[in-house]
C-alpha atoms as a PDB file:
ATOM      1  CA  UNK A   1      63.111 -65.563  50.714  1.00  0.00           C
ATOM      2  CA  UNK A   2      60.833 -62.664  50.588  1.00  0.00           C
ATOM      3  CA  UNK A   3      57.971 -61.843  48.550  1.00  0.00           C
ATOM      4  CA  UNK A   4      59.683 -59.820  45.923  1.00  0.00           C
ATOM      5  CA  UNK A   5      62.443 -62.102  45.766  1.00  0.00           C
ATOM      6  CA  UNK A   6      59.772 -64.932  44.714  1.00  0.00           C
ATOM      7  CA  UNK A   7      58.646 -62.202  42.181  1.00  0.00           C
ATOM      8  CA  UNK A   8      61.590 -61.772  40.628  1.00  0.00           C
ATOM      9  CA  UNK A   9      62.808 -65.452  39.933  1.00  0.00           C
ATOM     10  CA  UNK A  10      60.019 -65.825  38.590  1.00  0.00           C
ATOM     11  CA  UNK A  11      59.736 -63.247  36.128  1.00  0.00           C
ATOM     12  CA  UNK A  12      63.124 -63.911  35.351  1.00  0.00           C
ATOM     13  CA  UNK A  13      62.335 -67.190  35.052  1.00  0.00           C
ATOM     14  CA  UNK A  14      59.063 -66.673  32.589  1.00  0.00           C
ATOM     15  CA  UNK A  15      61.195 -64.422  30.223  1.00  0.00           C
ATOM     16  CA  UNK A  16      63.667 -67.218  29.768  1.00  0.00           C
ATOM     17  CA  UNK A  17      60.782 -68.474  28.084  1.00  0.00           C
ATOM     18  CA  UNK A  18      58.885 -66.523  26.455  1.00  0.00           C
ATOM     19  CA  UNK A  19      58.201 -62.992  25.050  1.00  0.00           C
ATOM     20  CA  UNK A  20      56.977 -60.832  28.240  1.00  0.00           C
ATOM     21  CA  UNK A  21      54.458 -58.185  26.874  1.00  0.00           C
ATOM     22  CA  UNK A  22      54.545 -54.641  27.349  1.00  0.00           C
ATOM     23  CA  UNK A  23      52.525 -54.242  30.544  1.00  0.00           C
ATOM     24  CA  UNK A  24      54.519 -57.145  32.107  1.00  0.00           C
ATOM     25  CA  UNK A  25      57.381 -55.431  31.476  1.00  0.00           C
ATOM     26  CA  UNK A  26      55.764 -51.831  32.955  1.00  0.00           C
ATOM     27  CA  UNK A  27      54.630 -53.983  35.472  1.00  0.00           C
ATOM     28  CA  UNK A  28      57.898 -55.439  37.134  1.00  0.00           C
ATOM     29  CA  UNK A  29      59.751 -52.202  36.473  1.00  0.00           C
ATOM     30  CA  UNK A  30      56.855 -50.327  38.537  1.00  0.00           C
ATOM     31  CA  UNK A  31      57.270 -53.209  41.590  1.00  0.00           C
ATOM     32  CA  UNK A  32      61.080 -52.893  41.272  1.00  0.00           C
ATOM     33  CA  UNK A  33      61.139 -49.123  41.281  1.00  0.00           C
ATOM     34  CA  UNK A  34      58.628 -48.879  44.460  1.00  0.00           C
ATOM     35  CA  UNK A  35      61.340 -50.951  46.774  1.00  0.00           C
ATOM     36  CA  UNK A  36      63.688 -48.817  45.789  1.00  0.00           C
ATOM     37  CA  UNK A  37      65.384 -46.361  44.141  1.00  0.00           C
ATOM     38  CA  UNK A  38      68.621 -45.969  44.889  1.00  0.00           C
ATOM     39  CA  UNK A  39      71.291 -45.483  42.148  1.00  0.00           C
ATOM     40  CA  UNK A  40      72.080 -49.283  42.016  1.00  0.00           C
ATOM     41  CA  UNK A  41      68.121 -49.693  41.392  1.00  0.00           C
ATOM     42  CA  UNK A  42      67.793 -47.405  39.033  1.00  0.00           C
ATOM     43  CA  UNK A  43      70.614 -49.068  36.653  1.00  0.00           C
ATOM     44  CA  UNK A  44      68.914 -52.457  37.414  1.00  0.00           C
ATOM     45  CA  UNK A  45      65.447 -50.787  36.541  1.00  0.00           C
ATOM     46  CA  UNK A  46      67.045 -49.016  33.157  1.00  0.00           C
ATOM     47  CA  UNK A  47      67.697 -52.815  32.574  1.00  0.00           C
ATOM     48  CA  UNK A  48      64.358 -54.310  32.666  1.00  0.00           C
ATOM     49  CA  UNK A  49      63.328 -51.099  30.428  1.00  0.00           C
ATOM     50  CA  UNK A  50      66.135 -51.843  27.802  1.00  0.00           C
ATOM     51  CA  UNK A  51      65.000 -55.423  27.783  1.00  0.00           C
ATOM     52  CA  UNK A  52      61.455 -54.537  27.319  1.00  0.00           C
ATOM     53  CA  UNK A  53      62.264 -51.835  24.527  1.00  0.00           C
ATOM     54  CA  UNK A  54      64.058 -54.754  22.823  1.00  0.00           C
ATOM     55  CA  UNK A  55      61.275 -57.210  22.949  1.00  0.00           C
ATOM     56  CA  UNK A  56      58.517 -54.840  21.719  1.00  0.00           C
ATOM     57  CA  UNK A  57      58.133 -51.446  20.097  1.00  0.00           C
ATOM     58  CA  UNK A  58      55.697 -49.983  22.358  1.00  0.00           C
ATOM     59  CA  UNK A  59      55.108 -46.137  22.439  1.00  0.00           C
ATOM     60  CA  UNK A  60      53.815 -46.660  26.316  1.00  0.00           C
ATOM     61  CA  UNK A  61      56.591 -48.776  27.770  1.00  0.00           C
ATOM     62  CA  UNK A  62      58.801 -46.295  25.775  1.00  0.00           C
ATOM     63  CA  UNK A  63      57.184 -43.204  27.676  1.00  0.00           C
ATOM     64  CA  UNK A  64      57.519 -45.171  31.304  1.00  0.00           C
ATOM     65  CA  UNK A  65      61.187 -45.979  30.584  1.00  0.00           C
ATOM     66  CA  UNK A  66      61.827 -41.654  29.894  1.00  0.00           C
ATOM     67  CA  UNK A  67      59.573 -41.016  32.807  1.00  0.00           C
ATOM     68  CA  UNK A  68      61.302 -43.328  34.605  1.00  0.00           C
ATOM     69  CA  UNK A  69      65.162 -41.891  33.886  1.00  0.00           C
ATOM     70  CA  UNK A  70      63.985 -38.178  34.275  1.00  0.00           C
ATOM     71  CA  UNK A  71      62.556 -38.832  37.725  1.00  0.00           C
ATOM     72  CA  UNK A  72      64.939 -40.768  39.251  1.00  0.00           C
ATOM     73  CA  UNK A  73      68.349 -41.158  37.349  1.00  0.00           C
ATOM     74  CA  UNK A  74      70.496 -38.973  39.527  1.00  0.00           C
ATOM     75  CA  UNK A  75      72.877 -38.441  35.886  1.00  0.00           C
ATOM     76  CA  UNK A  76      70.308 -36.980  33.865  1.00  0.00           C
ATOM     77  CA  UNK A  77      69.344 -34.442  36.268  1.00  0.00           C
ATOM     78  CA  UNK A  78      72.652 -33.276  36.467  1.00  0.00           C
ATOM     79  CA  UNK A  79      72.610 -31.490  32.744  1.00  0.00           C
ATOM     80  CA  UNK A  80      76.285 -32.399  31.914  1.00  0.00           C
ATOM     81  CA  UNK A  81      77.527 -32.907  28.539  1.00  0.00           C
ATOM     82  CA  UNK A  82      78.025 -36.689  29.168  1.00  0.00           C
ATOM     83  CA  UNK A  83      74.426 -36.582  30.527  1.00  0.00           C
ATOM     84  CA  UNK A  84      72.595 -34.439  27.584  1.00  0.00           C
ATOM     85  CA  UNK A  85      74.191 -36.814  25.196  1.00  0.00           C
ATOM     86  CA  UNK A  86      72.828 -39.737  26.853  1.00  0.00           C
ATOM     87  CA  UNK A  87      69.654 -38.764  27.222  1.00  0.00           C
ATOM     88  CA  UNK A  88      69.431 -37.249  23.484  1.00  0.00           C
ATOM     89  CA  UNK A  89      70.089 -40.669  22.712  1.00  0.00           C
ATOM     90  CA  UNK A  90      67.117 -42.198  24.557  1.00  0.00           C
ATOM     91  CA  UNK A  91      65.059 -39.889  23.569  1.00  0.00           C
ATOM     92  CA  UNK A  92      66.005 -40.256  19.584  1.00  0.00           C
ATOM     93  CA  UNK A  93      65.993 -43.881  20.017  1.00  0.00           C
ATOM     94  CA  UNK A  94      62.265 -43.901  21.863  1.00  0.00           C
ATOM     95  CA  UNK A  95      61.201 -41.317  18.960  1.00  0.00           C
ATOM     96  CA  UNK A  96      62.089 -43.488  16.495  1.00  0.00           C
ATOM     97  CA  UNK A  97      60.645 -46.313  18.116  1.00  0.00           C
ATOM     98  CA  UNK A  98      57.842 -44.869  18.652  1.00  0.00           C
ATOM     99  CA  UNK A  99      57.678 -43.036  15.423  1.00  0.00           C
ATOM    100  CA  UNK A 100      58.004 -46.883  13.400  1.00  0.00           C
ATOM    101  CA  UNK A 101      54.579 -48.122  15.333  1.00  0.00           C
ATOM    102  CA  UNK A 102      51.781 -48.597  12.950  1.00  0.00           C
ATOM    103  CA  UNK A 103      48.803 -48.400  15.693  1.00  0.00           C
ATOM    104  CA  UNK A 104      50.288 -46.237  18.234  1.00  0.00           C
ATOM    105  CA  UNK A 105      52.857 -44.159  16.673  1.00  0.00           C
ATOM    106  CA  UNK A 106      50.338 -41.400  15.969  1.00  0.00           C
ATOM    107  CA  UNK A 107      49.208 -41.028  19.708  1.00  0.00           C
ATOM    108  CA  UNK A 108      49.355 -38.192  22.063  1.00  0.00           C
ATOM    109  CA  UNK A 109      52.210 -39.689  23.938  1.00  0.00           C
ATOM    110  CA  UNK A 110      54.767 -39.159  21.378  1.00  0.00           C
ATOM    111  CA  UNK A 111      53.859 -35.899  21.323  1.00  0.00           C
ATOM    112  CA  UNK A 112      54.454 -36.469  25.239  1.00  0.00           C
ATOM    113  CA  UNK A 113      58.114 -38.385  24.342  1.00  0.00           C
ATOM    114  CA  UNK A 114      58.726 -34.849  21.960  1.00  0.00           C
ATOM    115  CA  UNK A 115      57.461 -32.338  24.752  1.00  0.00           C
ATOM    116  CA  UNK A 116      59.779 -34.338  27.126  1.00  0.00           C
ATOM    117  CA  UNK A 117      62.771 -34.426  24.842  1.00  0.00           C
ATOM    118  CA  UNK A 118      62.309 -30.268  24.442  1.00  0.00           C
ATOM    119  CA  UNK A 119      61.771 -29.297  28.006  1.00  0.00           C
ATOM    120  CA  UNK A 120      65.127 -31.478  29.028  1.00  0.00           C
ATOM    121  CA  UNK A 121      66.939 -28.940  27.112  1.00  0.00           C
ATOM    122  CA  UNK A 122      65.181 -25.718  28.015  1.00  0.00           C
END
C-alpha cells in the first residue's frame, strides 16, 4: 500500500470520528488534487470539499473549493447552461456561507468569492 493510500484511510478513518477542521480539510483536498486530476479526481476532490463545507462555515475552505472547480472541473469551463447553473449555485451557496460568518464574513476573500462569481459570467 502506498503512501497516499496510508493517508487516506486514515483521514477517512479520523473523520469517522471526529470533526476535521478547516485546514485538514484544505489539506487532504490539496494532497488529493496534486496526484491527480483527472475528471474522476476532480468529482472525488468536489467530495472532500462538500464534506468540509458541511462540517464548517469557513470563508477560506469555501474560496479553495471555487478555486478548485474553476481550475480544474472540465464542466465549468465549458460555459453551458447546465454548467452556469451549477456553478451559480456554488457560488450563491459559498456567498451565503460565507456571508453568515461572524469573524470572517467581512474579509477580502468574499470580495474574492464575488469577483470570482462576476468574472465566470463575463
Amino acid at each position: 500500500m502506498g503512501e497516499l493510500e496510508k493517508l487516506r484511510q486514515a483521514r477517512e478513518a479520523m473523520s469517522e470520528l471526529f470533526l476535521l477542521a478547516p485546514y485538514m480539510w484544505q489539506e487532504w483536498a490539496k494532497d488529493e488534487a496534486s496526484f491527480t486530476t483527472r475528471s474522476e479526481a476532480v468529482d472525488a476532490i468536489k467530495k472532500l470539499y462538500e464534506r468540509g463545507v458541511f462540517d464548517f462555515v469557513s470563508v477560506s475552505l469555501w474560496c479553495d473549493y471555487l478555486n478548485f472547480v474553476q481550475e480544474y472541473d472540465p464542466m465549468m469551463r465549458d460555459r453551458s447552461p447546465t454548467a452556469i447553473s451549477k456553478a451559480r449555485n456554488l457560488f450563491e451557496r459559498a456567498l451565503g456561507a460565507a456571508g453568515l460568518h461572524v469573524a470572517q464574513g467581512i474579509k477580502l476573500c468574499i470580495q474574492d468569492i464575488r469577483a470570482s462569481y462576476i468574472s465566470y459570467y463575463i
